[in-house]
N, C-alpha and C. Protein backbone atom coordinates (compact mmCIF):
# COMPACT_ATOMS: atom_id res chain seq x y z
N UNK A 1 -218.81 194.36 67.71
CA UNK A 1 -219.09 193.97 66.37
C UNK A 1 -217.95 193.06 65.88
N UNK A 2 -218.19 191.76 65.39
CA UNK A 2 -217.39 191.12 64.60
C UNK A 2 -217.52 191.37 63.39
N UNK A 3 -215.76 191.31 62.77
CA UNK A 3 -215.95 191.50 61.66
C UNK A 3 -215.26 190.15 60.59
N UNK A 4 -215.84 190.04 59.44
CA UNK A 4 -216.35 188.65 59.27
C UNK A 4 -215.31 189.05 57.34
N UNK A 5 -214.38 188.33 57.44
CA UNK A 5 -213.34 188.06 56.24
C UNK A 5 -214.66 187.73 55.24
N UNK A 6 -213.77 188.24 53.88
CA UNK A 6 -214.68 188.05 52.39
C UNK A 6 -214.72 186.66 52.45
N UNK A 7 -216.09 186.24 51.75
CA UNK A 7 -215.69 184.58 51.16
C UNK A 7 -214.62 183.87 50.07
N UNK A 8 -214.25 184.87 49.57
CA UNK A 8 -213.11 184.92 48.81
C UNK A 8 -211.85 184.36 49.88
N UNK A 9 -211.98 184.98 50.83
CA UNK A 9 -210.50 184.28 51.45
C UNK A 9 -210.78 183.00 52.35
N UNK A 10 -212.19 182.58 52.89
CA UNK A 10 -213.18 181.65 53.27
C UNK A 10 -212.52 180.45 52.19
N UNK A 11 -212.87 180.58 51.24
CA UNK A 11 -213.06 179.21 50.45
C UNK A 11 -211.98 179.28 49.21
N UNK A 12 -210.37 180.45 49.43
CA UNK A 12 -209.10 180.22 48.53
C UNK A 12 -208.98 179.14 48.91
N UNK A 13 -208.33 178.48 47.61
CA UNK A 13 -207.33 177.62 47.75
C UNK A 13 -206.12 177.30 48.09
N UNK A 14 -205.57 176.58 49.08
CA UNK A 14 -204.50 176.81 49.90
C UNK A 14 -203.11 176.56 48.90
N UNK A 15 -203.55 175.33 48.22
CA UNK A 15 -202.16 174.53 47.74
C UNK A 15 -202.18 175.46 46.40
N UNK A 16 -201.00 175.89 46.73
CA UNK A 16 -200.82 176.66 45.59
C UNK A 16 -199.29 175.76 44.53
N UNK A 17 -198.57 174.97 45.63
CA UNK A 17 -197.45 174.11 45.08
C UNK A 17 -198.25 172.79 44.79
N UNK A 18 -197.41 172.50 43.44
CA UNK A 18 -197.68 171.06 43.15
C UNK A 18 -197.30 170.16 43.70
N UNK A 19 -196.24 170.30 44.67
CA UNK A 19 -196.04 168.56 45.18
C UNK A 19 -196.78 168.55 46.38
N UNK A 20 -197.57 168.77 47.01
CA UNK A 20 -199.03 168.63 47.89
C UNK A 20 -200.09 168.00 46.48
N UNK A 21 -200.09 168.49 45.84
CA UNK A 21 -201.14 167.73 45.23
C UNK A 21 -200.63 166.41 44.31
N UNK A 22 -199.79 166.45 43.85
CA UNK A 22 -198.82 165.42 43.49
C UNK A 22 -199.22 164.13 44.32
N UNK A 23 -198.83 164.41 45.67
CA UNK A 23 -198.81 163.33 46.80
C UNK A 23 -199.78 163.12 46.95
N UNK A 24 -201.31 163.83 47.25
CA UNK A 24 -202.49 163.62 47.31
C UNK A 24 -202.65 161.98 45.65
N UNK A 25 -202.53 162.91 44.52
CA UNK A 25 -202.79 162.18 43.48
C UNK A 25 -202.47 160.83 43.55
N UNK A 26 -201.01 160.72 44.09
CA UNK A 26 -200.25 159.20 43.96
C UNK A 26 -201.10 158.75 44.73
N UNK A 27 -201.66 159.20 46.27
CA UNK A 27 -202.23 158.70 46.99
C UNK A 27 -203.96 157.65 46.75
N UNK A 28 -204.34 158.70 45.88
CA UNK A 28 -205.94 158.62 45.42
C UNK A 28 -205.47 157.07 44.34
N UNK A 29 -204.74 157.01 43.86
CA UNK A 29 -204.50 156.48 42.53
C UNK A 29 -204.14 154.96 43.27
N UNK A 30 -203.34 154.68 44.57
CA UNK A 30 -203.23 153.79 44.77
C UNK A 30 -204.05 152.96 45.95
N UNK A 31 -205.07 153.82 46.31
CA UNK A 31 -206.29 153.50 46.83
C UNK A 31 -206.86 153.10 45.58
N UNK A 32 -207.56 153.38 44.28
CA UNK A 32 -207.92 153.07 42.94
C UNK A 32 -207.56 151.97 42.84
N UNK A 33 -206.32 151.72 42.47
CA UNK A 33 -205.69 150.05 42.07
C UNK A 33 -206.20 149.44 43.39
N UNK A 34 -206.40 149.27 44.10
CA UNK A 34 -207.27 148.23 45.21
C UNK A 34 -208.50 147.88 45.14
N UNK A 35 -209.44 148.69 44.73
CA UNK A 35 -210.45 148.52 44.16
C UNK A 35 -211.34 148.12 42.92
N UNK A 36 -212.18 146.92 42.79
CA UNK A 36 -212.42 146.34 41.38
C UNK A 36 -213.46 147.09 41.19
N UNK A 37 -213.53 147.42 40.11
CA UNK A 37 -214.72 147.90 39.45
C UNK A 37 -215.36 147.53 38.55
N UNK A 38 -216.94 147.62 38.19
CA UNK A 38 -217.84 146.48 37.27
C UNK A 38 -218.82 147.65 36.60
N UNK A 39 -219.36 147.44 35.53
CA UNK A 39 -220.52 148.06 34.66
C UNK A 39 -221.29 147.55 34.90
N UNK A 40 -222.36 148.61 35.56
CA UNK A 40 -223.69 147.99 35.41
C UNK A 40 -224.43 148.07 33.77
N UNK A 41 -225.70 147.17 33.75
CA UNK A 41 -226.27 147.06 32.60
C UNK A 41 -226.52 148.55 32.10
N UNK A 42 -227.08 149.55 33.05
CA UNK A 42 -227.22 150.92 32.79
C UNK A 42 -226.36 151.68 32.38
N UNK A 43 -225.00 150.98 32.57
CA UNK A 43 -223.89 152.52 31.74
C UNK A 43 -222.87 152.50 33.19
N UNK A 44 -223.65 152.66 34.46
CA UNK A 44 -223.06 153.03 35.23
C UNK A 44 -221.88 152.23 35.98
N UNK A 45 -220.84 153.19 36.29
CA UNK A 45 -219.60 152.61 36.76
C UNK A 45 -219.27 152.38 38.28
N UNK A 46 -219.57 151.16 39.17
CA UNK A 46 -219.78 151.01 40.19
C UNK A 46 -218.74 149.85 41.15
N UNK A 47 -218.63 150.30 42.25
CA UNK A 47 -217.14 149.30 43.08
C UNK A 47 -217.73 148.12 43.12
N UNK A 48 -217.28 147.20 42.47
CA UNK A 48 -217.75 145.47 42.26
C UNK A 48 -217.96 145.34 43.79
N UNK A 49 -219.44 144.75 43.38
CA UNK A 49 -220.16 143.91 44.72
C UNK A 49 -218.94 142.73 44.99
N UNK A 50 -219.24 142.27 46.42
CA UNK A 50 -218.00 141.10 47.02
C UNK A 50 -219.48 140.25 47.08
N UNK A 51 -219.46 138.91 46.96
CA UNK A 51 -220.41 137.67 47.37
C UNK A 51 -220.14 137.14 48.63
N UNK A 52 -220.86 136.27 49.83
CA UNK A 52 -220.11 136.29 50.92
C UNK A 52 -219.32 134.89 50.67
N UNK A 53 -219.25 134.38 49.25
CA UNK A 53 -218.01 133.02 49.08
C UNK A 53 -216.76 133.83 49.18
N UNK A 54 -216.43 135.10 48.41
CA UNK A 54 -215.52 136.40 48.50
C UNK A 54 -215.14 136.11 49.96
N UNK A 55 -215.67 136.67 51.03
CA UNK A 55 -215.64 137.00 52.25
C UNK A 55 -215.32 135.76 52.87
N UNK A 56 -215.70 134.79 52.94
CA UNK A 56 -214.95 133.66 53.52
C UNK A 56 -213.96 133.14 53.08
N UNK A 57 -213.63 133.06 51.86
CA UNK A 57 -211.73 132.99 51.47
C UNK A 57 -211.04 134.14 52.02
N UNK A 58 -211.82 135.15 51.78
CA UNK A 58 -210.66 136.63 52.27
C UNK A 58 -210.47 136.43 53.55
N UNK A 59 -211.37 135.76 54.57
CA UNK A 59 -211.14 135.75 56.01
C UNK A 59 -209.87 134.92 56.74
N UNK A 60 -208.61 135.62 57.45
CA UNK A 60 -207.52 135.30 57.53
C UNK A 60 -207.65 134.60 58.78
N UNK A 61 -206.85 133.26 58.52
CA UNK A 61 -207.11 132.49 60.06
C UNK A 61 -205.74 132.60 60.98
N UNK A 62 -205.78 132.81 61.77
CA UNK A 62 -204.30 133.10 62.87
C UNK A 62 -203.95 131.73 63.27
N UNK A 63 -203.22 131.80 64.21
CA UNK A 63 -202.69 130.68 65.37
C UNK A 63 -202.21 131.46 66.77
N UNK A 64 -203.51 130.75 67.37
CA UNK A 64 -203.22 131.04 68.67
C UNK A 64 -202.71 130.22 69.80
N UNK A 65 -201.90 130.48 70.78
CA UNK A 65 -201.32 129.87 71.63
C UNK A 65 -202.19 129.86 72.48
N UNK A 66 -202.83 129.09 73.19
CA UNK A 66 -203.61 129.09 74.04
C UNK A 66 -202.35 127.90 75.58
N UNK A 67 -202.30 128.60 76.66
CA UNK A 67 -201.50 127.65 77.74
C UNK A 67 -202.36 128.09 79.02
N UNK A 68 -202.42 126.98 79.99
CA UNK A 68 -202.71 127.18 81.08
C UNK A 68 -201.87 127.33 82.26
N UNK A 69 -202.23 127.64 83.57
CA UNK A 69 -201.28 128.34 84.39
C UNK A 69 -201.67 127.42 85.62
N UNK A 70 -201.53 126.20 85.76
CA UNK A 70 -201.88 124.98 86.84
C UNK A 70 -200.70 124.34 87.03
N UNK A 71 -200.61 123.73 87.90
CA UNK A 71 -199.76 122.52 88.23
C UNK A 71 -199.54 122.02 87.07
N UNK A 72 -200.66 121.36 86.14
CA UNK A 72 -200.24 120.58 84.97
C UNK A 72 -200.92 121.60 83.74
N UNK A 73 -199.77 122.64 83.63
CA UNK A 73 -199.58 123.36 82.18
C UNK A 73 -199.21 122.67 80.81
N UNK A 74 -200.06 123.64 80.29
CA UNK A 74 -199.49 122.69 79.09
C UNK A 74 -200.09 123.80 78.02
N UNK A 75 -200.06 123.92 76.80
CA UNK A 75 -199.94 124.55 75.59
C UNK A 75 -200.40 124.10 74.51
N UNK A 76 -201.74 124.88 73.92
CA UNK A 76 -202.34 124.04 72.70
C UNK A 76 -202.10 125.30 71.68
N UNK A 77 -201.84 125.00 70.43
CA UNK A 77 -202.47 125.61 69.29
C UNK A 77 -203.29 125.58 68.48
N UNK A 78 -203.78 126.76 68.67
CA UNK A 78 -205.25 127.27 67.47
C UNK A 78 -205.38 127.63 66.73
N UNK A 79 -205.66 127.18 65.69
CA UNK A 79 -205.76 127.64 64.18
C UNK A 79 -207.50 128.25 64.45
N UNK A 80 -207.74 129.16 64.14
CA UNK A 80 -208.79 130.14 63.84
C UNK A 80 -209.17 131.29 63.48
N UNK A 81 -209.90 131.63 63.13
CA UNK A 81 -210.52 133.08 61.87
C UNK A 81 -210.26 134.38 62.92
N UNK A 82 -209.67 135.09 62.13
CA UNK A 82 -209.31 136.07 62.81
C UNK A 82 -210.21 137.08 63.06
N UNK A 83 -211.63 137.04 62.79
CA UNK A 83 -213.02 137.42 63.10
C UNK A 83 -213.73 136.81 64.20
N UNK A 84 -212.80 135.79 64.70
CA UNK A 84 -214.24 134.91 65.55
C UNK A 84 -214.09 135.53 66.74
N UNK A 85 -215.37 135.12 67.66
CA UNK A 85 -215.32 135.46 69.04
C UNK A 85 -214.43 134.84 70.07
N UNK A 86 -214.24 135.58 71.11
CA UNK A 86 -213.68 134.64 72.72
C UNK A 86 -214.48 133.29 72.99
N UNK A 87 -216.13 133.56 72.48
CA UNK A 87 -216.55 132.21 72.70
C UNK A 87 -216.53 131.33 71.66
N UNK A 88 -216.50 131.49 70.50
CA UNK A 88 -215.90 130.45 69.64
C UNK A 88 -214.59 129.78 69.12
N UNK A 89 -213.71 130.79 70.41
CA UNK A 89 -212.30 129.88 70.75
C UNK A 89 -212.46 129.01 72.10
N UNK A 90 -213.16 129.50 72.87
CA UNK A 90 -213.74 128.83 74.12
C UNK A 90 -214.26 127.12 73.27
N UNK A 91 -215.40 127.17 72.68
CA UNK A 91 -216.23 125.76 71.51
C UNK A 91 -214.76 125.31 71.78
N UNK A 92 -213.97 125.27 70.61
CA UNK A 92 -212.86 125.14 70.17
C UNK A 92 -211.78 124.21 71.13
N UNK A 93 -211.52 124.93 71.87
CA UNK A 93 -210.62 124.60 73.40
C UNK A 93 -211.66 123.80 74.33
N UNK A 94 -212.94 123.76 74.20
CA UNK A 94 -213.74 122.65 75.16
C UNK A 94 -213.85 121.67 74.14
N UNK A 95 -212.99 120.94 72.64
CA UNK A 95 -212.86 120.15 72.25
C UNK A 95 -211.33 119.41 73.39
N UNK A 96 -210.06 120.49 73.01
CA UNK A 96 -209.13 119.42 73.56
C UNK A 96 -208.74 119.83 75.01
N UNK A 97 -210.11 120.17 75.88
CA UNK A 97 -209.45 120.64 76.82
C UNK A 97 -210.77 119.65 77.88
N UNK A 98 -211.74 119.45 77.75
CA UNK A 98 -213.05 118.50 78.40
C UNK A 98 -213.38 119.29 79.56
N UNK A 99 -213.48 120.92 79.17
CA UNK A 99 -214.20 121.40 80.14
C UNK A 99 -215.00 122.46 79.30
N UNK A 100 -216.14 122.77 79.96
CA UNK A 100 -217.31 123.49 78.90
C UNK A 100 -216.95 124.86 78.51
N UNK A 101 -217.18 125.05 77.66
CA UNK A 101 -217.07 126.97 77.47
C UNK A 101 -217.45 127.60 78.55
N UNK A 102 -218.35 127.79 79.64
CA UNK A 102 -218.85 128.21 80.32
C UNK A 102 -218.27 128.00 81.75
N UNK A 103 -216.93 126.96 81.66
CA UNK A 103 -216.35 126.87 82.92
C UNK A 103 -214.69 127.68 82.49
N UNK A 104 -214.86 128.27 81.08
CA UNK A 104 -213.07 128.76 80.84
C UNK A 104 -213.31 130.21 81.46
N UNK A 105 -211.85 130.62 81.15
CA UNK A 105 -211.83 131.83 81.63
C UNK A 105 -210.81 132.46 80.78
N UNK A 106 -211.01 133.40 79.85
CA UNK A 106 -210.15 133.77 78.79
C UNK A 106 -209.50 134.59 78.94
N UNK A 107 -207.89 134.54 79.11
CA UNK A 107 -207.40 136.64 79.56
C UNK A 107 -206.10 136.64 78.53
N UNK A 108 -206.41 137.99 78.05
CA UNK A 108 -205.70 137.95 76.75
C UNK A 108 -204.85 139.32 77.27
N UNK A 109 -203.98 140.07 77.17
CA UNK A 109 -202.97 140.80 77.56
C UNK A 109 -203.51 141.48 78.72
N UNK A 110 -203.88 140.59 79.73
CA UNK A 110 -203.89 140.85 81.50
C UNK A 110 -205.48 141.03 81.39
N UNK A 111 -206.18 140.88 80.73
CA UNK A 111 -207.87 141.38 81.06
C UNK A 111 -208.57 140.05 80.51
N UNK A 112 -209.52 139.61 81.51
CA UNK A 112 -210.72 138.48 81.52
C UNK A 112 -211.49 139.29 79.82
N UNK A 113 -211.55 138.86 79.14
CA UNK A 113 -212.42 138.58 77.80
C UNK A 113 -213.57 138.18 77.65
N UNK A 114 -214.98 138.95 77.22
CA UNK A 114 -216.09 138.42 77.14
C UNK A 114 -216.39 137.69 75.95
N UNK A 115 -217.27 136.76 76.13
CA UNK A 115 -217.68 135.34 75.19
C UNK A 115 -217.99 136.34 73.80
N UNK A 116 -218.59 137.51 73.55
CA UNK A 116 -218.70 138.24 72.49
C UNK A 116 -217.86 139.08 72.29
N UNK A 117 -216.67 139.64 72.18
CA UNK A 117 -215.41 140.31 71.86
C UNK A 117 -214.71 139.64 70.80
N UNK A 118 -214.60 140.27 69.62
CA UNK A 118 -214.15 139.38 68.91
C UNK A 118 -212.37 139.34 68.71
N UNK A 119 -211.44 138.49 68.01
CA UNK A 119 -210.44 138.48 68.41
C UNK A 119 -209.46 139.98 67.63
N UNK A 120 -210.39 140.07 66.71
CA UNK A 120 -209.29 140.95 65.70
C UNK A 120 -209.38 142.30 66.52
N UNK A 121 -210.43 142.48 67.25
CA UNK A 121 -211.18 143.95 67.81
C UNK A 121 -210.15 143.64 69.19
N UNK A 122 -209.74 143.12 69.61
CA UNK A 122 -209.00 142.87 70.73
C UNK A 122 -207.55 142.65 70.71
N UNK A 123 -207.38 143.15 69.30
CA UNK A 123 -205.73 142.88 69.08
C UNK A 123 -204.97 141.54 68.99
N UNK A 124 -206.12 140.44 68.58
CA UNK A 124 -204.89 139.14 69.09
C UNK A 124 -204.47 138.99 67.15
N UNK A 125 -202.95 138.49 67.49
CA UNK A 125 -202.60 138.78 65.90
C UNK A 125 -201.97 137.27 66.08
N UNK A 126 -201.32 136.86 65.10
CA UNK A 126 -201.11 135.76 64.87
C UNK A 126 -199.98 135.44 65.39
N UNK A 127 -200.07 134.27 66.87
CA UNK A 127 -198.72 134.03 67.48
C UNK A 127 -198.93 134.28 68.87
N UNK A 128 -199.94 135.15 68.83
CA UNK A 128 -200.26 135.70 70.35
C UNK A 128 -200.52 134.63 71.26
N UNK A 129 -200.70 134.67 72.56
CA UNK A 129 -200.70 133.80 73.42
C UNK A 129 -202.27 134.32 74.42
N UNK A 130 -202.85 133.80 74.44
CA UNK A 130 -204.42 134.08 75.43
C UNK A 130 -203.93 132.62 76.28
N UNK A 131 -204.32 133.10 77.79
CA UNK A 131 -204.34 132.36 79.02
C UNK A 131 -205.90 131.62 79.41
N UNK A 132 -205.88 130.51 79.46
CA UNK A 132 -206.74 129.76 79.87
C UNK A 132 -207.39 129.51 81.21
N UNK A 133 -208.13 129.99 82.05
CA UNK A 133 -208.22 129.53 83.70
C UNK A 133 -209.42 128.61 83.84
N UNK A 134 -209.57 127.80 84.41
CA UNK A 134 -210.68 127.37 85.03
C UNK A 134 -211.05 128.35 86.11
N UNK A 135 -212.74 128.59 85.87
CA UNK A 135 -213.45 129.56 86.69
C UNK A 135 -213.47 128.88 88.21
N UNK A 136 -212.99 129.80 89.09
CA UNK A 136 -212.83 129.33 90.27
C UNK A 136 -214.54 128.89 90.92
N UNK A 137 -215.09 129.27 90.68
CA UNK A 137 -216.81 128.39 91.09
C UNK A 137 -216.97 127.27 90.66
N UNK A 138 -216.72 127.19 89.84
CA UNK A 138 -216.38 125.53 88.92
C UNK A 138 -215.61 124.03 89.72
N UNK A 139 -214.43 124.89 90.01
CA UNK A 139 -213.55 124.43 90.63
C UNK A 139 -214.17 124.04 91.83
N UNK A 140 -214.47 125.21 92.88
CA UNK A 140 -214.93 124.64 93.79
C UNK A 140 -216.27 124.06 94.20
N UNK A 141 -217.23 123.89 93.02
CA UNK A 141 -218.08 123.21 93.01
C UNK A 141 -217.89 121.59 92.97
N UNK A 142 -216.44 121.46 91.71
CA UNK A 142 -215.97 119.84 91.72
C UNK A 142 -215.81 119.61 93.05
N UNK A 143 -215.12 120.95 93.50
CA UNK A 143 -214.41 119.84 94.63
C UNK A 143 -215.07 119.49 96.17
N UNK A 144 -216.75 120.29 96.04
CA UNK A 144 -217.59 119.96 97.44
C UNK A 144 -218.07 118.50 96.61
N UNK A 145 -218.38 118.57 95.29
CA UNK A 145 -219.05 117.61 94.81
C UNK A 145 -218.17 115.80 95.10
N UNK A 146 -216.82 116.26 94.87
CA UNK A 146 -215.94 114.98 95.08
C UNK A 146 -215.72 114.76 96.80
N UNK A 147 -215.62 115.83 97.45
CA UNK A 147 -215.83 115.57 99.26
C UNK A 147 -217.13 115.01 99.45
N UNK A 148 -218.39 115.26 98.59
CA UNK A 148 -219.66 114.81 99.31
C UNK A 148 -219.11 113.61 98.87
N UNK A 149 -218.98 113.29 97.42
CA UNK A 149 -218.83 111.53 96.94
C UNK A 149 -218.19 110.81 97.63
N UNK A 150 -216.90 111.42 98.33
CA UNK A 150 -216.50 110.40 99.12
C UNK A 150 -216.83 110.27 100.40
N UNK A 151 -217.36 111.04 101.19
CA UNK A 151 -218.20 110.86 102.11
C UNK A 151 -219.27 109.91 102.09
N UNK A 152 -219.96 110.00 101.03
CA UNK A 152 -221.30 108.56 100.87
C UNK A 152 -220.87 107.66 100.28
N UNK A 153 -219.51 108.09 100.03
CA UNK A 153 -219.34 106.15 99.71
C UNK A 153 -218.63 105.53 100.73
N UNK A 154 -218.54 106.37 102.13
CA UNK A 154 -218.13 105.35 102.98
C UNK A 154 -218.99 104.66 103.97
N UNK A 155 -219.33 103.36 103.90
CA UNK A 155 -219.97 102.12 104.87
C UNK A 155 -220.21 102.96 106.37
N UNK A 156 -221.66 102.72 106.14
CA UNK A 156 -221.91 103.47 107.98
C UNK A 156 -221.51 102.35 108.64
N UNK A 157 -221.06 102.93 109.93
CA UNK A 157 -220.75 102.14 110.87
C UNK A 157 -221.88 101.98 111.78
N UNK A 158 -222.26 100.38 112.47
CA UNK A 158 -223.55 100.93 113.58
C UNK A 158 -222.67 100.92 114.99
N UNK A 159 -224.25 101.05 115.62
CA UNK A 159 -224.13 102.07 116.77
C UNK A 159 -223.92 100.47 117.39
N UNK A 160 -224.75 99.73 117.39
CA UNK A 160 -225.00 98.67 118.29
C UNK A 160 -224.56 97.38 117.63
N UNK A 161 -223.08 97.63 118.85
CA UNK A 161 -222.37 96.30 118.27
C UNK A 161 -222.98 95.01 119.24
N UNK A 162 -222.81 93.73 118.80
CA UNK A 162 -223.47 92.75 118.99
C UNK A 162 -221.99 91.80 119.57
């Protein structure tokens, strides 16, 4: 048989000292001051709606270091929303970089990054550095593509010299 405490001691109240609730209070109060509040037409007192013009000023843009790791390294900076995706820094970087989103390769503190991960959810803060690769299929697609080219552009030789 269990035996089962009054509800009386179930649901006492613990804080019996004021500075636990003190600290709670300051606490509640300065969560409060962060928050705007508006009257509705009805009386009622409600946390002011945000508009999404709100939401796009509030949205903080970083700078990211973006460098590559080739023979010819080099180092760009990115100014962008600290909401956006891996692939809309990819857009971005296939402006000053002339290779497609779909041929980068994004690795941000040692791990390849998918095109939908966004940056804030991934920790990149402002200053951070994300590594650039060209996808090695890419690569070696240019480079059967530039061996075939130069192969047919060289003059057959004939068989039957005269």
């Amino acid at each position: 048989m269990v035996k089962i405490p009054s509800p009386r001691r179930l649901f006492r109240s613990r804080s019996k000292s004021t500075v636990g609730s003190v600290d709670m209070c300051a606490m509640v109060a300065a969560e409060h001051e962060k928050i705007e509040w508006e009257v509705r037409p009805g009386g009622m007192l409600v946390q002011k709606r945000r508009s999404p013009d709100d939401d796009l000023d509030a949205a903080e843009a970083i700078l990211v270091k973006v460098s590559t790791s080739g023979g010819g390294g080099w180092q760009h900076d990115v100014s962008i929303d600290a909401t956006a995706t891996f692939g809309d820094l990819k857009v971005m970087l296939s402006l000053a970089t002339g290779l497609w989103p779909r041929e980068q390769r994004l690795l941000y503190r040692g791990r390849e990054r998918d095109d939908g991960d966004h940056l804030h959810m991934a920790g990149v803060q402002d200053g951070d550095k994300v590594l650039l690769l060209e996808d090695p299929a890419v690569t070696e697609r240019k480079l059967r593509s530039t061996t075939l080219a130069q192969l047919m552009g060289v003059p057959c030789h004939s068989f039957i010299q005269v």
